[in-house]
Protein backbone atom coordinates (compact mmCIF):
# COMPACT_ATOMS: atom_id res chain seq x y z
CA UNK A 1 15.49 6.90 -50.85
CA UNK A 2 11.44 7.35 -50.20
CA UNK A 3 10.40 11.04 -51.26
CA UNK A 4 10.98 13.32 -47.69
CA UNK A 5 7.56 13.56 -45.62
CA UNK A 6 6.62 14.66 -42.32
CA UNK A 7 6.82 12.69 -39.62
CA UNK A 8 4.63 13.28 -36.43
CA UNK A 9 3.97 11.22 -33.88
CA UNK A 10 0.86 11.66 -31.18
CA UNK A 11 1.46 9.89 -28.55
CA UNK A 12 -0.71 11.44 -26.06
CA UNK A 13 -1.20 12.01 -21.81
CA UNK A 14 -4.46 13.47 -20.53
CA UNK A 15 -3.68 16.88 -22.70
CA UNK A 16 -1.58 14.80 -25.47
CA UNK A 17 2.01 14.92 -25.76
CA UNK A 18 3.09 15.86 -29.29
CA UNK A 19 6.26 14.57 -30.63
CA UNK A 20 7.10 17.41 -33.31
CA UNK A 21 10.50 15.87 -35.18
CA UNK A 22 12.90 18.12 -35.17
CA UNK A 23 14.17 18.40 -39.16
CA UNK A 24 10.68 20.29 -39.82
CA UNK A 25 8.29 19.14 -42.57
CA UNK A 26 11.00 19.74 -45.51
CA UNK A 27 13.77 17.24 -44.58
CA UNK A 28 12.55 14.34 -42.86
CA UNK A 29 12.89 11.25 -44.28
CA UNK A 30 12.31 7.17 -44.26
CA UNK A 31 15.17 5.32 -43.74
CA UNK A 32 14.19 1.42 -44.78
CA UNK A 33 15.90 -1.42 -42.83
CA UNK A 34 15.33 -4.66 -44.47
CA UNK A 35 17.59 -8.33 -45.44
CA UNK A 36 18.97 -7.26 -48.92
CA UNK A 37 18.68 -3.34 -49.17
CA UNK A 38 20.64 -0.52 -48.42
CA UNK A 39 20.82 -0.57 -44.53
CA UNK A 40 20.38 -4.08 -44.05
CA UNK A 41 20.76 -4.24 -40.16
CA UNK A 42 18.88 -1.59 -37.25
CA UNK A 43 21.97 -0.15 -36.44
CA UNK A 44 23.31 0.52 -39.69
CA UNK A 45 19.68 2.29 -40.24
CA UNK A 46 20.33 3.75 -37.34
CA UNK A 47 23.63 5.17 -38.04
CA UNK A 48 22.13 6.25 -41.61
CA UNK A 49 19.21 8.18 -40.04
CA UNK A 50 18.85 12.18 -39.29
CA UNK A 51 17.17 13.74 -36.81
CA UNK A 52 13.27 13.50 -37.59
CA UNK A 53 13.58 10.61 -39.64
CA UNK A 54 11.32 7.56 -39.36
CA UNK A 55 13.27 4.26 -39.45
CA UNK A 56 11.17 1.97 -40.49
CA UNK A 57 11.92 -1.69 -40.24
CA UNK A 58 10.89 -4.87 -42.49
CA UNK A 59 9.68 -7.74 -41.09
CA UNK A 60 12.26 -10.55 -40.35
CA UNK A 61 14.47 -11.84 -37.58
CA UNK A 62 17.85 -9.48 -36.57
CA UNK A 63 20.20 -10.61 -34.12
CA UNK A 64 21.00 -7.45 -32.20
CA UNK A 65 21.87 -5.79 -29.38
CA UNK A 66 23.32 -2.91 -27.73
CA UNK A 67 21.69 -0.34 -30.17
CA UNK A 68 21.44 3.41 -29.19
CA UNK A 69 18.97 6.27 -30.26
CA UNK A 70 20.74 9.50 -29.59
CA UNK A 71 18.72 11.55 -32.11
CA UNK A 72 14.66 12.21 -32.17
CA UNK A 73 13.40 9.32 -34.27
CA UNK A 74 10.58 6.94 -35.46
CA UNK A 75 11.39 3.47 -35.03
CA UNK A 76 8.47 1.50 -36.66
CA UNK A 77 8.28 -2.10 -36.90
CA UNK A 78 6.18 -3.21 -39.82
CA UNK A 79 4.66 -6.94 -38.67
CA UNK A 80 6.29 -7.00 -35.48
CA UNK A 81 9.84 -7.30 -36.67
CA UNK A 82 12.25 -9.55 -34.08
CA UNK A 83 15.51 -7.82 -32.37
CA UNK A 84 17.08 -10.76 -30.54
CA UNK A 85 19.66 -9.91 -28.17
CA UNK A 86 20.65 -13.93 -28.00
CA UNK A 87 20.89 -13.64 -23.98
CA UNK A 88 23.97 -11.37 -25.02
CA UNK A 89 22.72 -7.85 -23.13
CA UNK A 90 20.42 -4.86 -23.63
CA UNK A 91 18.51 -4.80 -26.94
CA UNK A 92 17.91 -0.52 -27.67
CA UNK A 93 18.84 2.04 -25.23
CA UNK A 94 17.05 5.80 -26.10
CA UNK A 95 18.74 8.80 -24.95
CA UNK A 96 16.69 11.27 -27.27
CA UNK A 97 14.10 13.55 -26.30
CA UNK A 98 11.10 12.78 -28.91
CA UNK A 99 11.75 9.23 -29.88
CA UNK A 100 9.16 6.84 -30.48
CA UNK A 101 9.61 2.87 -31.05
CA UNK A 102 6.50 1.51 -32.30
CA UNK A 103 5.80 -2.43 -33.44
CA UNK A 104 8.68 -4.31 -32.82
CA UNK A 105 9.34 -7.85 -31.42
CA UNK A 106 12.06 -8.04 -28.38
CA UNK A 107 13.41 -11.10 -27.40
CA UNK A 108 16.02 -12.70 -25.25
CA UNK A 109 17.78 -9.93 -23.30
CA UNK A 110 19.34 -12.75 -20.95
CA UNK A 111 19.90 -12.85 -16.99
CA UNK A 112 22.15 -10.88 -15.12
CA UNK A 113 23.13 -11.10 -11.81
CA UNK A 114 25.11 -8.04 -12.04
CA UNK A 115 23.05 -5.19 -13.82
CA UNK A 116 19.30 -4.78 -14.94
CA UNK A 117 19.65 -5.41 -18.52
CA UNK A 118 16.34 -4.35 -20.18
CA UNK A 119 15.18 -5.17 -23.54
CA UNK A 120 14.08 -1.01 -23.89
CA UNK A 121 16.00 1.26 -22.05
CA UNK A 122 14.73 5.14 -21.98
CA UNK A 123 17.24 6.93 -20.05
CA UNK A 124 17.37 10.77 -19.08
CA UNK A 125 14.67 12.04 -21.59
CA UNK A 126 12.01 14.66 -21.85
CA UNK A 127 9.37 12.65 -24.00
CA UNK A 128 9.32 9.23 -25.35
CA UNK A 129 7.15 6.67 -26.55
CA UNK A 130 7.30 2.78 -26.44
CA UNK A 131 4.07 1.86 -27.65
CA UNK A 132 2.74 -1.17 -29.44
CA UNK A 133 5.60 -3.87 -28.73
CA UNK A 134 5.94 -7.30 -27.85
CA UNK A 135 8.38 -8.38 -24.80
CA UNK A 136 9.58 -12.22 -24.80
CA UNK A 137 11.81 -13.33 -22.03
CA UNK A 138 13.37 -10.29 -21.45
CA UNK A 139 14.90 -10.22 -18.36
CA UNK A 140 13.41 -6.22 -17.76
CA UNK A 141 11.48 -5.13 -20.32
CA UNK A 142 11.34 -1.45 -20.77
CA UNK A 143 13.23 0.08 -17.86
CA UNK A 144 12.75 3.89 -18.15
CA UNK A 145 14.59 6.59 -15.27
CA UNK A 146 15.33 10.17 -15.10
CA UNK A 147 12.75 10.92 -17.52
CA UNK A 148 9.71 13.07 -17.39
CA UNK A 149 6.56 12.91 -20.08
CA UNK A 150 7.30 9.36 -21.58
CA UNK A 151 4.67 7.08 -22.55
CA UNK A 152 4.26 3.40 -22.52
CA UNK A 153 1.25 2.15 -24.40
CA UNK A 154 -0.23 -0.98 -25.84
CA UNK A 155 2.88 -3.27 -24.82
CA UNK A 156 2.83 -6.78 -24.27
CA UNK A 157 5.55 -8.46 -21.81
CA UNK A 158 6.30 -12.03 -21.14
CA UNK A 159 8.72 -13.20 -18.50
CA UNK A 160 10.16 -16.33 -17.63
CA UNK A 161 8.73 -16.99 -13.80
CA UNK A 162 12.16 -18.13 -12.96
CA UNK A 163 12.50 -16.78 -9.48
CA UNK A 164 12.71 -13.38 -7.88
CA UNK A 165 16.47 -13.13 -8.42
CA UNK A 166 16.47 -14.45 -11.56
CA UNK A 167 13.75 -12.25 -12.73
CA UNK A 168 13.61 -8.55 -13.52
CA UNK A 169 10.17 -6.15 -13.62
CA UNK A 170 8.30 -6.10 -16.81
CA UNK A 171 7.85 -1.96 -16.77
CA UNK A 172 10.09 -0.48 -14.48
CA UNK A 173 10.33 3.44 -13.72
CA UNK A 174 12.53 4.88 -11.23
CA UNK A 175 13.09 8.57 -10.38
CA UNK A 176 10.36 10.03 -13.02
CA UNK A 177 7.32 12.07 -13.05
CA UNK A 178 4.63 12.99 -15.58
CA UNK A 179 4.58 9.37 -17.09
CA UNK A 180 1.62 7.61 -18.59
CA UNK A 181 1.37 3.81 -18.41
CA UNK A 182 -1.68 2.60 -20.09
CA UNK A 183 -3.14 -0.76 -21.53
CA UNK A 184 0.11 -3.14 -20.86
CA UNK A 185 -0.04 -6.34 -20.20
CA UNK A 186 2.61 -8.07 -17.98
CA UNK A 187 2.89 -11.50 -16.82
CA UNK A 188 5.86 -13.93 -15.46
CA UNK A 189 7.98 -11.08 -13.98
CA UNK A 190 8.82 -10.28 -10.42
CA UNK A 191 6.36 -7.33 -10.59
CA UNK A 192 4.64 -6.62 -13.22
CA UNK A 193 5.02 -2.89 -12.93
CA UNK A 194 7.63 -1.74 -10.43
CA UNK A 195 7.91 2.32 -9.40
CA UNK A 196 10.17 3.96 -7.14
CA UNK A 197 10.61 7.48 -6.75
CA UNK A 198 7.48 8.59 -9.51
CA UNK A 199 5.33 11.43 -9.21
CA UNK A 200 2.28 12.69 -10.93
CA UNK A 201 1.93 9.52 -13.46
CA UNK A 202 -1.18 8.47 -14.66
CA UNK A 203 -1.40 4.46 -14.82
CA UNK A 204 -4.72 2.83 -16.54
CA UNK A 205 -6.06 -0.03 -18.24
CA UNK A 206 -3.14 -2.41 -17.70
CA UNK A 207 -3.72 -5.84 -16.70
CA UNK A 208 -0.74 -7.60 -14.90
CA UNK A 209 -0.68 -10.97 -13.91
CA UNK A 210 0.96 -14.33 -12.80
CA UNK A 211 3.76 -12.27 -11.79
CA UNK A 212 5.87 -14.03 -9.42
CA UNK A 213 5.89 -10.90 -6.51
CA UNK A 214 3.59 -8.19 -7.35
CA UNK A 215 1.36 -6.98 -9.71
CA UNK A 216 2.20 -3.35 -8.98
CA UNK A 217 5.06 -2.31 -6.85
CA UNK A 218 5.41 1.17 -5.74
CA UNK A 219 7.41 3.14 -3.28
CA UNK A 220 8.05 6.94 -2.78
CA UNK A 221 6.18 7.64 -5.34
CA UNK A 222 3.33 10.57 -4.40
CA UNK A 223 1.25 11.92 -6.49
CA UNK A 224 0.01 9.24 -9.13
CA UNK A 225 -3.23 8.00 -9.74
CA UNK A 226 -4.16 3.76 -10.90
CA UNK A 227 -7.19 3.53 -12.34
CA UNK A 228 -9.46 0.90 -13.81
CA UNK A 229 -6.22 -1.79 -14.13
CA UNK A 230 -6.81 -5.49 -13.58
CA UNK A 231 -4.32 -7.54 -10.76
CA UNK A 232 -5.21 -11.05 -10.45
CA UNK A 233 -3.14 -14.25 -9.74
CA UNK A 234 0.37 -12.78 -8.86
CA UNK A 235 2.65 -13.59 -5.63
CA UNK A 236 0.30 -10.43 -4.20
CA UNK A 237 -1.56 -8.10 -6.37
CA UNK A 238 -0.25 -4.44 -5.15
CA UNK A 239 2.09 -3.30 -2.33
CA UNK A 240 1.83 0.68 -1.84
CA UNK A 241 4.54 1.78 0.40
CA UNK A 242 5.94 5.04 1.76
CA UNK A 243 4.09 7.72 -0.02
CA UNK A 244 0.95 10.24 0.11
CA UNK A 245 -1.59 11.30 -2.08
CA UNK A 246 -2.39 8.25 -4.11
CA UNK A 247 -5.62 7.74 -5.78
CA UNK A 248 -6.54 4.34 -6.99
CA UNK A 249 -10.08 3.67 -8.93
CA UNK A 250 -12.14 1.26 -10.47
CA UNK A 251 -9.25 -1.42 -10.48
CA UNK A 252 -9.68 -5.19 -9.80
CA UNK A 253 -7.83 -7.10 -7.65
CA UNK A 254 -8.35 -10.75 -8.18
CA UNK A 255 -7.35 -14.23 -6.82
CA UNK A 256 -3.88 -12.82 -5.20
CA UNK A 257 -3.13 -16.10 -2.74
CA UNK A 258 -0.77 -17.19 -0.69
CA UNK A 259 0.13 -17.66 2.83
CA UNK A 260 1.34 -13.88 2.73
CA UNK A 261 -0.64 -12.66 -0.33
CA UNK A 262 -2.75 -9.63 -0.39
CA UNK A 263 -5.06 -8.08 -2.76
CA UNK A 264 -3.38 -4.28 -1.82
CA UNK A 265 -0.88 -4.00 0.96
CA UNK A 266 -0.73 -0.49 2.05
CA UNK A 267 2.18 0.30 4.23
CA UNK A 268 3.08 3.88 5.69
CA UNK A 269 1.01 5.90 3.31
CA UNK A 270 -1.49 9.14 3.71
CA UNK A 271 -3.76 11.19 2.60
CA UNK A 272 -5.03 8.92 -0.27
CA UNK A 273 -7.73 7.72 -1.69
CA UNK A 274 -9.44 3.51 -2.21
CA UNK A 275 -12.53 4.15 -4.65
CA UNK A 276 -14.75 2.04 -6.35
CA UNK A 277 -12.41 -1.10 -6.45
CA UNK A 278 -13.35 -4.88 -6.98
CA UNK A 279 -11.59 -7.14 -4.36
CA UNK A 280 -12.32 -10.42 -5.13
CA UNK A 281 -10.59 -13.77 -3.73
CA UNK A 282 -7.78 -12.90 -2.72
CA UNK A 283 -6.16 -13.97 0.95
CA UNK A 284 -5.76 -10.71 2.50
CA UNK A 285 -8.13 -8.37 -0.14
CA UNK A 286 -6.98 -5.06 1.90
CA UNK A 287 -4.67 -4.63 4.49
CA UNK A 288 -3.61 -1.35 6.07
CA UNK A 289 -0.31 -0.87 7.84
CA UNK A 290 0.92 2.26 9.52
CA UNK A 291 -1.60 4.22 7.60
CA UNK A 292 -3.24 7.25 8.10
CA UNK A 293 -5.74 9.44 6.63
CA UNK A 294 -7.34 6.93 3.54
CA UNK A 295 -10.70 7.22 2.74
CA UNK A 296 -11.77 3.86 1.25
CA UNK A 297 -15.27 4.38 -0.44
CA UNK A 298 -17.36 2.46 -2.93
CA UNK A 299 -15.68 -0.97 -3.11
CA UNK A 300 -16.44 -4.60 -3.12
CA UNK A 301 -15.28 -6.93 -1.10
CA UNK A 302 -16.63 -11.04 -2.35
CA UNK A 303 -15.19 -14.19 -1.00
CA UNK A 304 -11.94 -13.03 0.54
CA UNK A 305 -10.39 -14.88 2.97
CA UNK A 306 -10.20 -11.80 5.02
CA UNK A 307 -11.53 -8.46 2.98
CA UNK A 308 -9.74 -5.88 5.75
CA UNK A 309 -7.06 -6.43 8.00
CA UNK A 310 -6.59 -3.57 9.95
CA UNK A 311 -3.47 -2.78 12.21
CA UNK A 312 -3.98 -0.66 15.16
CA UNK A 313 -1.12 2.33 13.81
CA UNK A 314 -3.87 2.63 11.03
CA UNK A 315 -5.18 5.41 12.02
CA UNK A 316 -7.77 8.28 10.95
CA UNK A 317 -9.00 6.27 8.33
CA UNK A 318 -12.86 6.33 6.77
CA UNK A 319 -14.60 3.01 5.68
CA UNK A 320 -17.97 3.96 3.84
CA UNK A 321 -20.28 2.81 1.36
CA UNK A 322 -18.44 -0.50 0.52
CA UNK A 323 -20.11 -4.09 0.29
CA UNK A 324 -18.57 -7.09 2.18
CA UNK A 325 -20.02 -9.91 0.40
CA UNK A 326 -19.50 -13.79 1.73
CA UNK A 327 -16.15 -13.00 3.06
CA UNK A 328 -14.37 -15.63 5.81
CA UNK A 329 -13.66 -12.43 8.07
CA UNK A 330 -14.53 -9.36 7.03
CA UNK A 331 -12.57 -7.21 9.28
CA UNK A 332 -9.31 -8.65 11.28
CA UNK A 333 -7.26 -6.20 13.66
CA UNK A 334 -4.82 -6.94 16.32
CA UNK A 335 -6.40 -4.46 18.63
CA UNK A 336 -9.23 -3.95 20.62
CA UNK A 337 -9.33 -0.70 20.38
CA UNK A 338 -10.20 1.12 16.30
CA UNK A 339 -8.62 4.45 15.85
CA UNK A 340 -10.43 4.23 12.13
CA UNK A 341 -13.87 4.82 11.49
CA UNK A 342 -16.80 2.32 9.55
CA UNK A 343 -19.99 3.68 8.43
CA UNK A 344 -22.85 2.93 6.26
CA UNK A 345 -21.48 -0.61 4.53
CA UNK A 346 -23.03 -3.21 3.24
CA UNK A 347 -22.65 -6.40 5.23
CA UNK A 348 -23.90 -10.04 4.41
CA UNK A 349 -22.93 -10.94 7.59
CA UNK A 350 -25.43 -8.86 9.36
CA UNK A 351 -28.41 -10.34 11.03
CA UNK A 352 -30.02 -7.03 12.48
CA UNK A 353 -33.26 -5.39 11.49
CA UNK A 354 -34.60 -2.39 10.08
CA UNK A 355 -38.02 -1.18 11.90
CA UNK A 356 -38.58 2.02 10.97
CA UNK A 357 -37.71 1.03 7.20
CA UNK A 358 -34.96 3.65 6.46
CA UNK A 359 -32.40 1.36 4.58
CA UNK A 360 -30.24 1.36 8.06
CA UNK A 361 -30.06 -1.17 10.46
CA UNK A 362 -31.25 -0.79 13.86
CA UNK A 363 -28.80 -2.85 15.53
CA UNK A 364 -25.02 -1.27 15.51
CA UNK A 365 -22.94 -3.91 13.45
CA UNK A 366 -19.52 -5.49 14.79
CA UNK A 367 -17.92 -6.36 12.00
CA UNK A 368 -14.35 -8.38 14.13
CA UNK A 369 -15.33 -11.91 15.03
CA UNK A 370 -14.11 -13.73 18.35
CA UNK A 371 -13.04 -16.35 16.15
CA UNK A 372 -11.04 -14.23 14.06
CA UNK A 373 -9.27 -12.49 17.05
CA UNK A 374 -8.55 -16.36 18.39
CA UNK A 375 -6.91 -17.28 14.96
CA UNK A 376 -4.67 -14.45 14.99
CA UNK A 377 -3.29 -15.83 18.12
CA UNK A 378 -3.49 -19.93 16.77
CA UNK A 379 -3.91 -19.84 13.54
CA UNK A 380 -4.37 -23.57 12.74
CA UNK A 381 -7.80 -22.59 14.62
CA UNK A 382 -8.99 -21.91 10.93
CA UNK A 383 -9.84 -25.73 10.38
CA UNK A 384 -12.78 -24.95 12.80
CA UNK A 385 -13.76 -22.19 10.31
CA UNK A 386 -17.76 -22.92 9.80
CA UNK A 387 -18.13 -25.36 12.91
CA UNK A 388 -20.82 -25.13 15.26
CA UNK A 389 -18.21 -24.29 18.39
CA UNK A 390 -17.13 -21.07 15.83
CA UNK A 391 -21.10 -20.04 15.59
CA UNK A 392 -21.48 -20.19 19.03
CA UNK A 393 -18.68 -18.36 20.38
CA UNK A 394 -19.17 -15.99 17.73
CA UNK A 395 -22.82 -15.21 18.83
CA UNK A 396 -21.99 -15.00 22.63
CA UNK A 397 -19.32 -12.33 21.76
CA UNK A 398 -21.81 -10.60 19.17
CA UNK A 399 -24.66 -10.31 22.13
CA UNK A 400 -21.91 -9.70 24.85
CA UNK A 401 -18.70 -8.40 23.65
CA UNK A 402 -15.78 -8.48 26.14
CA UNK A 403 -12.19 -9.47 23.42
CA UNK A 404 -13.47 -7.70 20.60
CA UNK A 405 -12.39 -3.93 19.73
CA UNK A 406 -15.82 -2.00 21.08
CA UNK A 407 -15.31 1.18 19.01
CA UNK A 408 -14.53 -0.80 15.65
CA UNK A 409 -18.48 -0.65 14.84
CA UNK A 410 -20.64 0.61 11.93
CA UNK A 411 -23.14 2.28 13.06
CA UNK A 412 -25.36 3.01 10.55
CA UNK A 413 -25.03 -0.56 8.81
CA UNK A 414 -26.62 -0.64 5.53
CA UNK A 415 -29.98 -2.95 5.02
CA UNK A 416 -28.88 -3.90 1.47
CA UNK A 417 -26.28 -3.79 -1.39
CA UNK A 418 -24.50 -0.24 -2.14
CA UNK A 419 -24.49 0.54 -5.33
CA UNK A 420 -20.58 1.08 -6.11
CA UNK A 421 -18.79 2.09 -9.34
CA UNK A 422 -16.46 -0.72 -9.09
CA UNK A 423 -16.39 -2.00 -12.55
CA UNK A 424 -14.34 -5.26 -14.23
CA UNK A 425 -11.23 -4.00 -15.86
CA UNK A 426 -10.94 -4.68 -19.44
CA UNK A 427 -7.96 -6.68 -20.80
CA UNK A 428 -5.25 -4.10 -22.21
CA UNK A 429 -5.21 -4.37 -26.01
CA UNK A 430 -2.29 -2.61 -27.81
CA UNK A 431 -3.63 0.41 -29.72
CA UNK A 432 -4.00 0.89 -33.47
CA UNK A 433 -0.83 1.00 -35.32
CA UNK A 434 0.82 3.70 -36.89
CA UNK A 435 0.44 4.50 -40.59
């Protein structure tokens, strides 16, 4: 066996969480894993390892499944060694507080109609790490609940597309808190990242896409911030529902289509905050549901079909500082009256002036067009979308409104481009690898 060394594994959150092995500096070891030595399957390393051991596996293909860490280990793959499940069930479920499973290749966790087999399973933990793995049609990929402090870094995770029922979430937390989720990728799941019931999680520099539902899927989850992550070409790119106190930054949202396909769906939330996001082609970019209390700052809105569709139980909300950029409608509400308030945006669609030469327009902007209001009640109207009858009934309404809301309105509409923080999100790459 390898002379004993000391295993410690940073694996950190804002403040770094330090994964201290538990044997102490004296009596850790290596356990090897490899074809024709000693422990020549993961589970019989497994079974051969002590607490505060690293476990460190050779490269090559093993068919298994249904492996358990129970102790406080280091699982390292060297060259991205393969555990295939064979469609038989869950590949590695960890139950200790403290392990970390770095490198490895999962494959082939198979469908269930039954139970959500996941190819990682972190179950009732205080600190974990899964960091640095590949995920090939695994039916979920790392499914992590009842845990606090567990990080999930620098994965990649592949689905199949086969369906929504016949597809699980590529990371999927339920009942958690204190998690960080940073620079994933996820594609070909039913959402890409799925939470329900997380608080106080930090979730940055993913990028999911070509997911078959969402991008990001969260419910009664308060609490967490999403910042500078990349959602582009899924079913819909986020759906935010039942919760308070969310802050999302600098993410993109990108080419979400679909006859009910938003950029961010925001249902029956509060008290959060929309900053410096890029919305850009998407069907619906932002719509806002039974909302109350969001301030939605900084963003850009480019070539949506519409960039905000507003319900009238949105209420006490604060539009500022955003651009609307070459949008088909730029605001769509099924009211005429606006119990949220728009002030000092950016719109192309203004054709007002600016006398006095203060950056502000003159001329109060109305941002809901006739025509939109007259598609939400036909909506094959949209074929006239750019026709001269559209122009002209839009002008009449603009110069005399009587159907559209009168207090939706920026007053204060600005004469040129805002400059926001909203930035491109970089595409996740898994971090450096362990020594």
């Amino acid at each position: 066996m390898a002379a004993r060394t000391r295993n410690q594994l940073l694996c950190g959150l804002g403040i770094g969480v330090a994964f201290v092995l538990t044997a102490g500096p004296d009596y850790a070891a290596q356990v090897h894993v490899e074809k024709n030595g000693r422990c020549p399957t993961l589970s019989a390393g497994l079974a051969a390892a002590q607490a505060g051991d690293t476990v460190r596996v050779a490269p090559g293909l093993y068919r298994e499944f249904g492996l358990i860490v129970d102790k406080p280990l280091v699982l390292l793959g060297d060259d991205h060694p393969v555990l295939d499940a064979a469609n038989l069930g869950e590949i590695l479920t960890v139950t200790a507080p403290g392990a970390a499973v770095y490198g490895f290749t999962f494959r082939n966790v198979g469908t269930s109609y039954l139970e959500d087999r996941a190819a990682v399973r972190v179950k009732n933990v205080d600190g974990a790490c899964i960091e640095g793995n590949t995920f090939e049609n695994a039916f979920f990929g790392i499914y992590v609940e009842h845990s606090q402090r567990v990080v999930v870094r620098g994965n990649r995770l592949t689905g199949t597309s086969l369906g929504e029922v016949a597809s699980g979430n590529g990371i999927h937390l339920w009942y958690c808190k204190d998690a960080l989720i940073e620079g994933n990728t996820a594609s070909g799941h039913r959402d890409g990242i799925y939470f329900e019931f997380v608080e106080n999680s930090m979730i940055r520099n993913n990028v999911s896409t070509g997911n078959i539902r969402y991008g990001l899927h969260f419910m009664f989850s308060p609490g967490n911030t999403y910042h500078s992550n990349r959602f582009a070409e899924n079913g819909a790119g986020v759906a935010v529902m039942y919760t308070d106190h969310v802050v999302m930054t600098n993410n993109v949202f990108e080419n979400n289509r679909g006859a009910s396909s938003y950029g961010l769906l925001l249902k029956d939330i509060r008290d959060s905050d929309i900053r410096g996001n890029r919305f850009v082609g998407n069907t619906v970019a932002l719509y806002a549901e039974g909302s109350s209390r969001l301030m939605v700052e900084g963003n850009d809105f480019v070539d949506n079909g519409h960039a905000v569709r507003i319900m009238a139980n949105a209420m006490d909300n604060t539009f500022t500082r955003n651009n609307f950029l070459g949008n088909a409608f730029d605001v769509v509400t099924n009211s005429r009256h606006s119990f949220s308030t728009f002030d000092t945006n950016y719109w192309s669609a203004y054709d007002g002036y600016d006398l006095d030469r203060n950056n502000v327009g003159d001329v109060p902007h109305h941002p809901v067009r006739l025509f939109a209001l007259l598609v939400e009640q036909a909506p094959p109207g949209i074929i006239l979308l750019g026709s001269l009858f559209v122009r002209l009934i839009d002008t009449a309404e603009r110069v005399m409104p009587v159907l559209t809301p009168e207090t939706l309105v920026d007053h204060s509409p600005s004469m040129t481009v805002l400059v926001t923080h909203s930035v491109q999100a970089r595409v996740a790459e898994p971090v450096g690898r362990l020594p």
